[in-house]
Protein backbone atom coordinates (compact mmCIF):
# COMPACT_ATOMS: atom_id res chain seq x y z
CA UNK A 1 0.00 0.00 0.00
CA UNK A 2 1.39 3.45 -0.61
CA UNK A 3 2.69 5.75 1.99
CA UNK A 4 0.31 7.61 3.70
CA UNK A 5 0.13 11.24 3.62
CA UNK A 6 -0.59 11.54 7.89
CA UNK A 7 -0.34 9.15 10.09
CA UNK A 8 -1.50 9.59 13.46
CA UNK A 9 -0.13 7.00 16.10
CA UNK A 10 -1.78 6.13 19.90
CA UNK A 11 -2.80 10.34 20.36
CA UNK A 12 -4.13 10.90 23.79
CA UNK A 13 -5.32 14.44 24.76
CA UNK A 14 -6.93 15.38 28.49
CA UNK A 15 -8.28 18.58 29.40
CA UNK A 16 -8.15 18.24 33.52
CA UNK A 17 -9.75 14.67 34.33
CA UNK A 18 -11.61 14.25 31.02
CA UNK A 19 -9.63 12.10 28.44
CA UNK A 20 -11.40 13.58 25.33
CA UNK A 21 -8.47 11.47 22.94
CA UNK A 22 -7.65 7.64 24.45
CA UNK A 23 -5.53 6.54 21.82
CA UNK A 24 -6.16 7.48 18.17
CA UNK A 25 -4.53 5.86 15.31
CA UNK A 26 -5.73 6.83 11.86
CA UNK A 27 -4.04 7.18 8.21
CA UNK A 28 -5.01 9.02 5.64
CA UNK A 29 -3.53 8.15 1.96
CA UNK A 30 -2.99 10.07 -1.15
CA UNK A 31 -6.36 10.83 -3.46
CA UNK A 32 -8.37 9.78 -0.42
CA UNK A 33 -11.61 11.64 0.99
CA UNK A 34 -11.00 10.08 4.65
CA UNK A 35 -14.88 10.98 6.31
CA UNK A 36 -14.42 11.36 10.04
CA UNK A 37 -17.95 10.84 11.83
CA UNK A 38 -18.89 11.12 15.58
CA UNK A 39 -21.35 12.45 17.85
CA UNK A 40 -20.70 16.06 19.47
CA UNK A 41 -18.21 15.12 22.11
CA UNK A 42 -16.47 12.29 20.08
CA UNK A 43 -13.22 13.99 19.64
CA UNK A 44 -12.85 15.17 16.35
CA UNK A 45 -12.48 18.52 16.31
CA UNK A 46 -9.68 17.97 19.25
CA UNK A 47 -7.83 15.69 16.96
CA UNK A 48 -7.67 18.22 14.06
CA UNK A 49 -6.86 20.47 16.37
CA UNK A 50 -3.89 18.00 17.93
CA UNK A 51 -2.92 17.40 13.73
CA UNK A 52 -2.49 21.17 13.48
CA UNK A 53 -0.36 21.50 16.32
CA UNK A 54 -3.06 23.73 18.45
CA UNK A 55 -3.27 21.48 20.88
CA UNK A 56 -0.39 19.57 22.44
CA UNK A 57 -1.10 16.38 23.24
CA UNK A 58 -0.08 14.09 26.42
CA UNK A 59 0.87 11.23 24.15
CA UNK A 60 1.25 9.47 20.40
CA UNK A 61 3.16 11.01 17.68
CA UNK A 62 2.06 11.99 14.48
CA UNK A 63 3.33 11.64 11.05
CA UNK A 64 3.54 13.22 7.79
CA UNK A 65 5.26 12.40 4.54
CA UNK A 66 7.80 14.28 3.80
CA UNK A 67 10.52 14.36 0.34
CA UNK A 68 12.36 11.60 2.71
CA UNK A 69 9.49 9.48 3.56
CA UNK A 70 7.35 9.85 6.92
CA UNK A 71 8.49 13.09 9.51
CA UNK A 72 7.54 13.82 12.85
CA UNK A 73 5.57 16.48 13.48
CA UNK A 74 6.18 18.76 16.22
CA UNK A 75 3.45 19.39 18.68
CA UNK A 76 1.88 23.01 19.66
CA UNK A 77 3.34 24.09 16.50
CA UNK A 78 0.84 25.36 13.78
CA UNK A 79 3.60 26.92 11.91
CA UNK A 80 5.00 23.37 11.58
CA UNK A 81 1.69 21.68 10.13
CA UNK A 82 1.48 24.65 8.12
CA UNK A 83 4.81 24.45 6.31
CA UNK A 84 4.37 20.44 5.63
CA UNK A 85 1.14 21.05 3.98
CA UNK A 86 -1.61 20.61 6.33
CA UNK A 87 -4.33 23.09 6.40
CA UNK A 88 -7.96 23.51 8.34
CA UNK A 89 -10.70 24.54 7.51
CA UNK A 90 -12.51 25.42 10.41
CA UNK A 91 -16.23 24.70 10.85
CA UNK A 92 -16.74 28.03 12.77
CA UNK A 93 -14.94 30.72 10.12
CA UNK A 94 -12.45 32.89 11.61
CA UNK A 95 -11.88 35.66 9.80
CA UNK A 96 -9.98 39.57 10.41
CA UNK A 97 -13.09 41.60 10.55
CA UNK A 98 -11.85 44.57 9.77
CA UNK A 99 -10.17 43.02 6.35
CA UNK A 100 -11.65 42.56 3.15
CA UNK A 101 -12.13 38.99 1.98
CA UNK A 102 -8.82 39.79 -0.09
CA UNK A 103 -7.19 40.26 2.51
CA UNK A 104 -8.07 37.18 4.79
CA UNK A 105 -7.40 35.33 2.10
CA UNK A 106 -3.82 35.89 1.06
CA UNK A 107 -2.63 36.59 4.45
CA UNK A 108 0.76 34.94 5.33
CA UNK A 109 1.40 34.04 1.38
CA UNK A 110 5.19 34.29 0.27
CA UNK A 111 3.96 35.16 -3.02
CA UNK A 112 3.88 37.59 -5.49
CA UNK A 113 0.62 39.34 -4.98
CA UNK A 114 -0.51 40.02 -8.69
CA UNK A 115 0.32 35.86 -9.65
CA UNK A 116 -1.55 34.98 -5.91
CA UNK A 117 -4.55 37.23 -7.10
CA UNK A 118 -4.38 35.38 -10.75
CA UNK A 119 -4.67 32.38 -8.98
CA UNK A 120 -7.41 33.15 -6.63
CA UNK A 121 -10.01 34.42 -9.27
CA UNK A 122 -9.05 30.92 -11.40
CA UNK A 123 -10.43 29.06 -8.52
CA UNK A 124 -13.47 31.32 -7.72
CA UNK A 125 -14.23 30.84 -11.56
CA UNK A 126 -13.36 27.27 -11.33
CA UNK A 127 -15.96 26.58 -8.31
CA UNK A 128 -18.80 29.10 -9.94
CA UNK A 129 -19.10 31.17 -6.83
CA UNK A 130 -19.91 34.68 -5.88
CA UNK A 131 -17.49 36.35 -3.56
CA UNK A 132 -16.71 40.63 -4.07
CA UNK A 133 -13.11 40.43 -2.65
CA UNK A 134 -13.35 43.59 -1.87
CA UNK A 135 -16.26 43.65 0.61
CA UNK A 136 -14.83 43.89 4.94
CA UNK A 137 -15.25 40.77 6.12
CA UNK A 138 -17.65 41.88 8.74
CA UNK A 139 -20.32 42.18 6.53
CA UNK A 140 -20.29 38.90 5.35
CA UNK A 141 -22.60 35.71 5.98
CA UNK A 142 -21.73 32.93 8.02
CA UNK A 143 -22.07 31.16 4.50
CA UNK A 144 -19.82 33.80 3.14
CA UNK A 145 -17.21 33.42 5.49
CA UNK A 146 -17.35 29.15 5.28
CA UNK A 147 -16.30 29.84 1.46
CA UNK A 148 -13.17 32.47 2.48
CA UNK A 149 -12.05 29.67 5.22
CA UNK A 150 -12.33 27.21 1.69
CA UNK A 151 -10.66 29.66 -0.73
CA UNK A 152 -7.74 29.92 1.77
CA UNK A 153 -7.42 25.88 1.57
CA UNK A 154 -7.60 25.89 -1.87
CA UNK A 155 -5.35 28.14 -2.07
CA UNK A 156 -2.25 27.06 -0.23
CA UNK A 157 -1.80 23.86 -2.66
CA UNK A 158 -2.27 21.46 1.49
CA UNK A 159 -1.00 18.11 0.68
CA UNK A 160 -4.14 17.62 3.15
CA UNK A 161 -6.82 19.58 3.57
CA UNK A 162 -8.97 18.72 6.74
CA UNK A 163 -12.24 20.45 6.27
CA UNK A 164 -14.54 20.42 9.72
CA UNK A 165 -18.25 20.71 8.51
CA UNK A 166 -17.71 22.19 5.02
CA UNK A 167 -21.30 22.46 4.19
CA UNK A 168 -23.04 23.52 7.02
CA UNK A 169 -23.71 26.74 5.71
CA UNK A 170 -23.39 26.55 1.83
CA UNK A 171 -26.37 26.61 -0.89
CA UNK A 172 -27.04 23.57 -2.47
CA UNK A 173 -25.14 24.76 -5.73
CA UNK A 174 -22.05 25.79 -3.29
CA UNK A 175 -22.17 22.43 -2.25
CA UNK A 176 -21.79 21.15 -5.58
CA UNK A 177 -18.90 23.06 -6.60
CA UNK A 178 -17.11 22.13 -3.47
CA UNK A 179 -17.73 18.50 -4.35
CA UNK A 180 -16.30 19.18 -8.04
CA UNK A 181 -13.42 20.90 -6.67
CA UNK A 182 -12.60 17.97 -4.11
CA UNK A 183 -12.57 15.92 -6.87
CA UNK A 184 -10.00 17.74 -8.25
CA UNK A 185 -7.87 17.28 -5.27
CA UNK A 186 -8.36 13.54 -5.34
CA UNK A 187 -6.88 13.74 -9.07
CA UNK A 188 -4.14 15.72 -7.40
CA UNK A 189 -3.44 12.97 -4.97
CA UNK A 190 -4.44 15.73 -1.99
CA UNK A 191 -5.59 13.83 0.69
CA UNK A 192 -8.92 15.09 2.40
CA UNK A 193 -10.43 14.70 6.19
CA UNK A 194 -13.82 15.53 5.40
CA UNK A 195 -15.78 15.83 9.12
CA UNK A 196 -19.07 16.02 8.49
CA UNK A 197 -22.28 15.51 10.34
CA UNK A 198 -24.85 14.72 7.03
CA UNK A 199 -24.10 11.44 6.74
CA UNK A 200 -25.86 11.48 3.51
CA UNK A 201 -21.97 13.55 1.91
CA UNK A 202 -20.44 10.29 3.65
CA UNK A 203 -21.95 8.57 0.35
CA UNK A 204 -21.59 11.33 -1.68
CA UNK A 205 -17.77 12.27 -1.72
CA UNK A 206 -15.96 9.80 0.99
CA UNK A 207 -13.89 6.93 -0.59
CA UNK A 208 -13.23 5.72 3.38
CA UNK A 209 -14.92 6.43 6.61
CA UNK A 210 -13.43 6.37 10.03
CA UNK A 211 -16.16 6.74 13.22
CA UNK A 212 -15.58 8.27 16.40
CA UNK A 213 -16.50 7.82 19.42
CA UNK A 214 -15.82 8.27 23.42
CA UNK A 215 -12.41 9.41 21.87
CA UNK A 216 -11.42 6.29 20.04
CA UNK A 217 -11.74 5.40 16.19
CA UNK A 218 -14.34 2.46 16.63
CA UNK A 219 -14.66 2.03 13.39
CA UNK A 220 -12.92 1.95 9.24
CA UNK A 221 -13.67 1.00 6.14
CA UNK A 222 -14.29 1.85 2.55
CA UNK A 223 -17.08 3.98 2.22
CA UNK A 224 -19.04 1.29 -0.04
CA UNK A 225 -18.76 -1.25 2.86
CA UNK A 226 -21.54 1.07 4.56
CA UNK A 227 -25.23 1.61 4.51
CA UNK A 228 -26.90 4.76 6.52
CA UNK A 229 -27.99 2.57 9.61
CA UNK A 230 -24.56 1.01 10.14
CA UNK A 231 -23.28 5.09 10.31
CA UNK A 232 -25.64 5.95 12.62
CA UNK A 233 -25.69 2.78 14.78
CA UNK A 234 -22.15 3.09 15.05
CA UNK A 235 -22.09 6.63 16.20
CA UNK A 236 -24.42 6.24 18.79
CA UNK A 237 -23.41 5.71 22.14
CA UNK A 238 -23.75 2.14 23.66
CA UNK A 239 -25.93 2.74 26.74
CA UNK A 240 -28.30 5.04 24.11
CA UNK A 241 -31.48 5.20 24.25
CA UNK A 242 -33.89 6.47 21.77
CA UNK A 243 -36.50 9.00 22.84
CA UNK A 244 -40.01 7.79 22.48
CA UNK A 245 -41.04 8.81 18.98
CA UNK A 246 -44.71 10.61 19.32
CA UNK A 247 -47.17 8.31 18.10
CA UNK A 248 -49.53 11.45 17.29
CA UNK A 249 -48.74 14.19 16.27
CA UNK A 250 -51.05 16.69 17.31
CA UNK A 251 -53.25 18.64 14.88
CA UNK A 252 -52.78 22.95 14.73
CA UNK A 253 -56.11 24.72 15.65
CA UNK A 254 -55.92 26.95 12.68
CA UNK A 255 -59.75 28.95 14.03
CA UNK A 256 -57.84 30.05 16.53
CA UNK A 257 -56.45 33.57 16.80
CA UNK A 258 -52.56 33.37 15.64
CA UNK A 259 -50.19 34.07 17.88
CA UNK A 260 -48.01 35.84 16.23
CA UNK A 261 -48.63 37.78 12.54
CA UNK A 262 -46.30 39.88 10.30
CA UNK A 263 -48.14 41.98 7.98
CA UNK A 264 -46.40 43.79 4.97
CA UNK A 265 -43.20 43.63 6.73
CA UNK A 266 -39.84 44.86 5.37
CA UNK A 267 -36.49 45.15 6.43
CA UNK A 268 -32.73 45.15 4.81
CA UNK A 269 -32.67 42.17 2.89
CA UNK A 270 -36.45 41.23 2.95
CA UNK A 271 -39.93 42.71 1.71
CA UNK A 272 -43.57 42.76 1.94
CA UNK A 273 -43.63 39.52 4.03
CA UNK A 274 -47.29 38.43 5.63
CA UNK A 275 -47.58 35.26 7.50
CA UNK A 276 -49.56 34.10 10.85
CA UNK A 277 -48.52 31.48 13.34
CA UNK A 278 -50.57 29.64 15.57
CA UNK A 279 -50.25 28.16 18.73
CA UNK A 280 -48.77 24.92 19.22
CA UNK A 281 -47.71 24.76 15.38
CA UNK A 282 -44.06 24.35 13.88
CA UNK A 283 -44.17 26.74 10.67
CA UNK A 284 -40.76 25.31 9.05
CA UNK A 285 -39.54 28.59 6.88
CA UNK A 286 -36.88 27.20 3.87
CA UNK A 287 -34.70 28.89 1.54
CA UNK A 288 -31.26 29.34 0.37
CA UNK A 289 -28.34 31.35 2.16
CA UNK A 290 -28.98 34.91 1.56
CA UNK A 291 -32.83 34.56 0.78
CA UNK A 292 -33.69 36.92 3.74
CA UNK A 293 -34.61 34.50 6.31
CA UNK A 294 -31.64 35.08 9.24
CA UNK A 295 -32.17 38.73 7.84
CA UNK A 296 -36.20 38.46 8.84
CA UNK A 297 -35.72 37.36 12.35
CA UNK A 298 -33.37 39.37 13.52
CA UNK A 299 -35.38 42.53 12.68
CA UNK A 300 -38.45 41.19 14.01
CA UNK A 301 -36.38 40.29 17.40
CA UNK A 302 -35.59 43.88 17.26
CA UNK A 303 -31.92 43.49 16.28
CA UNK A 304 -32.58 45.25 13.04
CA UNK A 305 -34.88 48.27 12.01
CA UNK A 306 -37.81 47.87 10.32
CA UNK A 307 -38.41 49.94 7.09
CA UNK A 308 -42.34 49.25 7.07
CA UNK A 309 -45.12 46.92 8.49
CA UNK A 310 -46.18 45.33 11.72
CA UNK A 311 -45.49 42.75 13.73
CA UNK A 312 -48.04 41.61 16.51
CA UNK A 313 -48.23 38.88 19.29
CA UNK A 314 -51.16 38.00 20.36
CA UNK A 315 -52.96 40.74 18.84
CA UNK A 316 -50.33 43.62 20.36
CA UNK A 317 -48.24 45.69 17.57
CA UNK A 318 -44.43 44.85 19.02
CA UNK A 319 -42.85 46.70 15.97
CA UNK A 320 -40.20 48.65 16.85
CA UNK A 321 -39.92 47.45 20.28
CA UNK A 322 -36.12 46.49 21.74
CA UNK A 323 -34.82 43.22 21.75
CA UNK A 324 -35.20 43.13 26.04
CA UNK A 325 -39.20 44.15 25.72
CA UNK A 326 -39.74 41.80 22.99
CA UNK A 327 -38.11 38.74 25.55
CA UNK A 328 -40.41 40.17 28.06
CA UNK A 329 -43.63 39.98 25.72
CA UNK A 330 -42.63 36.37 24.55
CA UNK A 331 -40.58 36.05 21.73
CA UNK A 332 -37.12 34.49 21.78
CA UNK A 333 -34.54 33.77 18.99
CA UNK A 334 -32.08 30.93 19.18
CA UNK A 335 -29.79 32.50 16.19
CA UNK A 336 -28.08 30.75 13.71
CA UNK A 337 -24.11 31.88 14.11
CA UNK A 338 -24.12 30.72 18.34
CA UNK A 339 -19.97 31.63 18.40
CA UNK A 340 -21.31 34.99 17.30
CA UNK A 341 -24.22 35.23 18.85
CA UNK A 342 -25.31 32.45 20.67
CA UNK A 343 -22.97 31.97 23.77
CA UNK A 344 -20.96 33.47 26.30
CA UNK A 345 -17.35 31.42 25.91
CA UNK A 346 -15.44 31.70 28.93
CA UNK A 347 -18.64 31.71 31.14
CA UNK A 348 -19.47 28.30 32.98
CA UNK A 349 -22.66 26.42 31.42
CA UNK A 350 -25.37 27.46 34.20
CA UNK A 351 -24.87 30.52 33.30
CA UNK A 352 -25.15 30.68 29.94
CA UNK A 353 -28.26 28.51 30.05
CA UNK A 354 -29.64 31.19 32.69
CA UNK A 355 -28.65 34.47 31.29
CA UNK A 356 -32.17 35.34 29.63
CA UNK A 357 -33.56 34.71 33.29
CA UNK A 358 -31.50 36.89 35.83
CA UNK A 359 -34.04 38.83 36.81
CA UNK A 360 -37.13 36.37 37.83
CA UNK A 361 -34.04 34.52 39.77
CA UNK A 362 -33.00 37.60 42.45
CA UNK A 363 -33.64 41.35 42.28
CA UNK A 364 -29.88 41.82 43.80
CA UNK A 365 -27.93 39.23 44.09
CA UNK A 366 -27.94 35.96 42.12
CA UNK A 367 -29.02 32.89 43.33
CA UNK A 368 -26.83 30.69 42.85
CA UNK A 369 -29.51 27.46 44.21
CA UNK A 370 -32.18 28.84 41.68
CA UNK A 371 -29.22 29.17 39.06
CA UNK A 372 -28.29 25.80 39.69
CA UNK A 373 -32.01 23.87 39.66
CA UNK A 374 -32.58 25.47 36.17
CA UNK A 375 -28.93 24.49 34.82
CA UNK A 376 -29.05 21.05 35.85
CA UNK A 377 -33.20 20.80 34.89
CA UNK A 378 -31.71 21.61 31.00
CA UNK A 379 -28.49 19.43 31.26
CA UNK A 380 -30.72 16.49 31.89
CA UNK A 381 -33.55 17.69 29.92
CA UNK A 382 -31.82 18.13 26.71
CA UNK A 383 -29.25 15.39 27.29
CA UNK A 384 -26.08 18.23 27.44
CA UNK A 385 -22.79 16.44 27.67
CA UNK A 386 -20.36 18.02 30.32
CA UNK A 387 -18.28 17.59 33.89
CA UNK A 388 -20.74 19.71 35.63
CA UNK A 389 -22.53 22.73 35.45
CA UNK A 390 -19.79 24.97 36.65
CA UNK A 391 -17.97 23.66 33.18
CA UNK A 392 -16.93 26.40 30.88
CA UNK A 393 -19.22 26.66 27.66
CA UNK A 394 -16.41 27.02 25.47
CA UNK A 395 -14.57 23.76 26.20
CA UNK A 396 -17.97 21.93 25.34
CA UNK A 397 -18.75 20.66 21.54
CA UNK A 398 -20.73 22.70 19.27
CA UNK A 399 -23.73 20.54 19.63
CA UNK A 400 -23.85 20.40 23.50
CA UNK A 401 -23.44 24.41 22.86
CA UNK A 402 -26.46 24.65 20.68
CA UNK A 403 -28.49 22.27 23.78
CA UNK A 404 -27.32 25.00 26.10
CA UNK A 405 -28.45 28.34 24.21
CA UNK A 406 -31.98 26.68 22.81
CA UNK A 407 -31.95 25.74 26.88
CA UNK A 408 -31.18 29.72 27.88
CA UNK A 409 -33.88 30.48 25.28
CA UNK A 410 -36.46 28.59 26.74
CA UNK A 411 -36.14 29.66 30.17
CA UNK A 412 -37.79 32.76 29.45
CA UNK A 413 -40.86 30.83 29.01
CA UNK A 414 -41.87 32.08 25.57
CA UNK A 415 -45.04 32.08 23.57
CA UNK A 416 -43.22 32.14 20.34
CA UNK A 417 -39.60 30.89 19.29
CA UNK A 418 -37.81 31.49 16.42
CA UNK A 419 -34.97 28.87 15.72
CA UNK A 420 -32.72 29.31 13.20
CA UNK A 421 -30.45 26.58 11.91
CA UNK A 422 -31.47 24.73 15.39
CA UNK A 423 -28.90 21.49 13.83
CA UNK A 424 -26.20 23.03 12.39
CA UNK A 425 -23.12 20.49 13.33
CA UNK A 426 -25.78 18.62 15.29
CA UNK A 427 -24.83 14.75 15.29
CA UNK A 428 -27.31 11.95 14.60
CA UNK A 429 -27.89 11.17 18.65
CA UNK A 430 -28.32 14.84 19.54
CA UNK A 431 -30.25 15.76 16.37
CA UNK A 432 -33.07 13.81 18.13
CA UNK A 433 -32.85 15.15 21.22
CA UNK A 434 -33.43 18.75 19.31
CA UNK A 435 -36.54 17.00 17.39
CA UNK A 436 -37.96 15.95 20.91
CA UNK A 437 -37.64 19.41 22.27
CA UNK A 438 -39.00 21.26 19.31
CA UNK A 439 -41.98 18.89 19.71
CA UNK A 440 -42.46 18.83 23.21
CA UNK A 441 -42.43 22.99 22.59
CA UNK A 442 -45.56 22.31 20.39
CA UNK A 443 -47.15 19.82 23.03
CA UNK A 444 -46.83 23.04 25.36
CA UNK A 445 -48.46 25.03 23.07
CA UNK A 446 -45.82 26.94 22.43
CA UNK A 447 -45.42 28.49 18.50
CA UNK A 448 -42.05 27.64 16.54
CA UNK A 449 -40.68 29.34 13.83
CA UNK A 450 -38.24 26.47 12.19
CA UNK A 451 -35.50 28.35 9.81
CA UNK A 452 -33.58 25.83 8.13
CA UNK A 453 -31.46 24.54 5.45
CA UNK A 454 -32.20 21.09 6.07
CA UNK A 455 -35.21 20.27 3.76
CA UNK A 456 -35.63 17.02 4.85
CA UNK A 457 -35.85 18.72 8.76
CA UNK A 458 -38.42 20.91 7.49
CA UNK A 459 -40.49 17.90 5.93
CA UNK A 460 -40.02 16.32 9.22
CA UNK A 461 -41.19 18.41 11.58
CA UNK A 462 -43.28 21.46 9.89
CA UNK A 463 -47.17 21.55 10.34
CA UNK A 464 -46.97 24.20 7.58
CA UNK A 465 -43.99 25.29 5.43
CA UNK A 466 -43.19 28.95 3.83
CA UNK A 467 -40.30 28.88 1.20
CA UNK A 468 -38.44 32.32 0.26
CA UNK A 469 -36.68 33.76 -2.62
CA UNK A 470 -34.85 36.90 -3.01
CA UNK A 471 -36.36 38.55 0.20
CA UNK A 472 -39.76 37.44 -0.60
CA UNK A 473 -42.34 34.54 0.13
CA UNK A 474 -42.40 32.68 -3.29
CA UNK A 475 -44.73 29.45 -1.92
CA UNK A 476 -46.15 28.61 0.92
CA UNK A 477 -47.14 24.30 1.69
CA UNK A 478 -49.46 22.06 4.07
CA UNK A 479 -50.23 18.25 4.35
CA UNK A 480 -48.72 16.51 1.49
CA UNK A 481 -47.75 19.08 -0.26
CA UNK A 482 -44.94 19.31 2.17
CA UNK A 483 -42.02 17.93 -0.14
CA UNK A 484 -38.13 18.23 -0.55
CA UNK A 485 -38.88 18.47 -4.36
CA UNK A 486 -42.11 21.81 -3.58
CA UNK A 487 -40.04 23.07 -1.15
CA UNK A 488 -36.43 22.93 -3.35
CA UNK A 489 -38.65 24.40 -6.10
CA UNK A 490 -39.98 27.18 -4.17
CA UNK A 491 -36.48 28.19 -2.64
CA UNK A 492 -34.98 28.86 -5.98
CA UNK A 493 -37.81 30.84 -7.16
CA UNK A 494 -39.10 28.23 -9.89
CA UNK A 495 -43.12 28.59 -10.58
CA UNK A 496 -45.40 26.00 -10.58
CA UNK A 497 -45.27 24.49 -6.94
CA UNK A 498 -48.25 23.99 -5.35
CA UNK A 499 -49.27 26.38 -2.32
CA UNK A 500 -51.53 25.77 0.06
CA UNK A 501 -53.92 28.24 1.70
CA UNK A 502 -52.77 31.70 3.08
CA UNK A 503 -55.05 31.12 6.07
């Protein structure tokens, strides 16, 4: 067999008394998409981040092939991983904000700027996507920025390219392209870590797939030796149990008053948009990256202005009101970017989880017992992997991160919630756990508003489904008409999907 490109030998990593890495061994060979799978928690992102030289692990070695065969690579040395070809691709961009995308990325290039510039718009042409290099990178999407962290890949010519959760953010034709252009790498004989948590790209784009799990590979093969139920068996824990699926599924009042209405509403990035939402219903709201949607709820949680229209809750204009009086009436967002927005890093879990809720805990001081019941009530509620509550947010995994600020969003006890991109690097186990909450929220009579990419999520859940285009509602679905294909239609503006009733 050839030489591997990396080779990783008996890596074990501990942050205090959690062993997170218990003795990885892995290789990854020339022209190979190597998928890495595993729950939140598993590992992976602290053994990319051990391969990189971030981290500095307790014990192992790793490899990589050098013009005189296999070299050892130093540890807590990114320079080092750098220079032998190994790049990342983070799943959570991280970008100079005050750059342009230019900028970001040809920083740290030897080259000559004009031939680094030639070669740059080659590969946006190449890949067929949309990117002003002049724009600050602060403006950009979290899509946006996912395809700068990819351009700078692409760029440096890696030997291997470990990308963490490529797609999380990408249109379906962005998606595509990056596909096309990892099968160029293959031809290249660039070898590819591909971490992903839709295990329908394992089948897509992997040639070999290696599962994680309690910080051990359990688990190789070629990616033909492997159906969908053997991935997700395999990345389940052992002692898992599955959540009682609901038998019924109960039915929307729609003669009931709605909840919550927009009429004629428009904002930067969105126009003219009337919907209602009832209570107890899941309205699932589809479209592609920069359709308006993130754009939508942001101004209606008073993040944004308003240019025209009204919003009401129960009957009650709330347009214009502040973010804080908008909690208070009933609305909360769980947003999309939770780095950005979402979390408070070097804060302990309980209070992240009870930041929305100071006030109904103490008028002075905090109570810490109060703090406490409510922390541990969502840690067991929503299944939130950690050493206790008094555990820093930022050394959990993004999906135990997303538990914790849908948890801190809930605690405010809300009539309507707006969740955007609730899964994003959600794993199989934990992606039901979300599904149970979002329909125990509808049990409680509580009104969501489901953003998400995820077509099949919206099928899955939604009571209703609204599909947007270019800032506007372009179809709207119930019942049966509910459909990846109606809904796929609808986001990319095509006519002749059916809609379903205004109501």
């Amino acid at each position: 067999m050839d030489t591997p490109i990396l080779s990783v030998r008996n890596i074990q990593k501990s942050f205090g008394s959690n062993a997170v890495l218990r003795g990885i061994n892995l290789d990854v060979f020339p022209g190979e998409v190597l998928a890495l799978i595993g729950g939140n928690g598993a590992g992976k992102s602290t053994l990319v981040k051990s391969i990189m030289g971030i981290y500095k692990p307790e014990g192992g070695e790793i490899f990589i092939r050098g013009e005189a065969g296999l070299e050892k690579l130093e540890f807590s040395n990114p320079a080092a991983s750098l220079n032998k070809g190994v790049y990342l691709v983070p799943q959570e961009p991280m970008l100079f904000p005050n750059q342009t995308v230019e900028q970001n990325i040809l920083m740290g290039m030897g080259e000559k700027k004009s031939e680094l510039l030639a070669r740059l718009h080659t590969v946006i042409t190449v890949l067929g996507w949309k990117l002003d290099l002049g724009r600050s990178a602060r403006s950009l999407t979290i899509a946006e920025q996912q395809l700068v962290e990819i351009l700078r890949g692409l760029l440096r010519d890696a030997k291997l390219l470990i990308l963490d959760e490529p797609t999380s953010a990408l249109t379906f034709d962005e998606v595509n392209s990056l596909f096309a252009a990892i099968e160029t790498l293959r031809q290249k004989n660039i070898g590819v870590i591909y971490i992903t948590h839709r295990l329908n790209e394992v089948f897509q784009i992997a040639t070999r797939v290696a599962i994680m799990r309690d910080g051990l590979i359990t688990l190789t093969g070629e990616a033909g030796e492997f159906d969908r139920a053997m991935l997700v068996k395999g990345l389940l824990p052992e002692d898992f149990t599955e959540r009682a699926a609901e038998t019924e599924r109960r039915a929307v009042d729609y003669r009931a008053q709605p909840v919550f209405e927009l009429r004629n509403f428009s904002g930067y990035g969105f126009a003219d948009i009337s919907l209602k939402l009832y209570p107890g219903e899941i309205l699932g709201f589809c479209g592609v990256v920069g359709a308006g949607r993130t754009e939508l709820a942001m101004t209606v949680f008073g993040r944004d202005r308003a240019l025209s229209g009204r919003v009401f809750l129960d009957g009650e204009d709330i347009t214009g009101m502040t973010t804080g009086e908008i909690t208070k009436k009933g609305v909360n967002y769980v947003p999309e970017d939770r780095f950005l927005n979402g979390i408070f890093r070097i804060c302990h879990l309980a209070g992240n989880i009870t930041s929305a809720c100071l006030r109904s805990m103490s008028r002075f001081f905090l109570n810490s017992a109060a703090e406490g019941a409510i922390a541990e009530k969502y840690v067991e509620d929503f299944r939130i992997k950690t050493t206790g509550i008094r555990q820093e947010i930022g050394s959990l995994s993004g999906g135990n991160q997303q538990k914790a600020v849908m948890g801190r969003a809930l605690t405010t006890k809300p009539r309507v919630v707006i969740l955007d991109e609730p899964t994003r690097g959600i794993d199989a186990g934990a992606r039901g756990d979300i599904y149970a909450i979002i329909n125990g929220l509808k049990k409680e009579n509580v009104a969501v508003l489901l953003i998400s990419s995820d077509m099949e999520e919206i099928v899955e859940l939604s009571d209703r489904a609204v599909a947007m285009f270019q800032g506007r509602i372009s179809g709207e679905f119930t019942g049966d008409e509910i459909t990846q294909d109606n809904l796929m239609r609808a986001s990319f503006g095509v006519t002749g999907a059916a809609k379903g009733s205004a109501l």
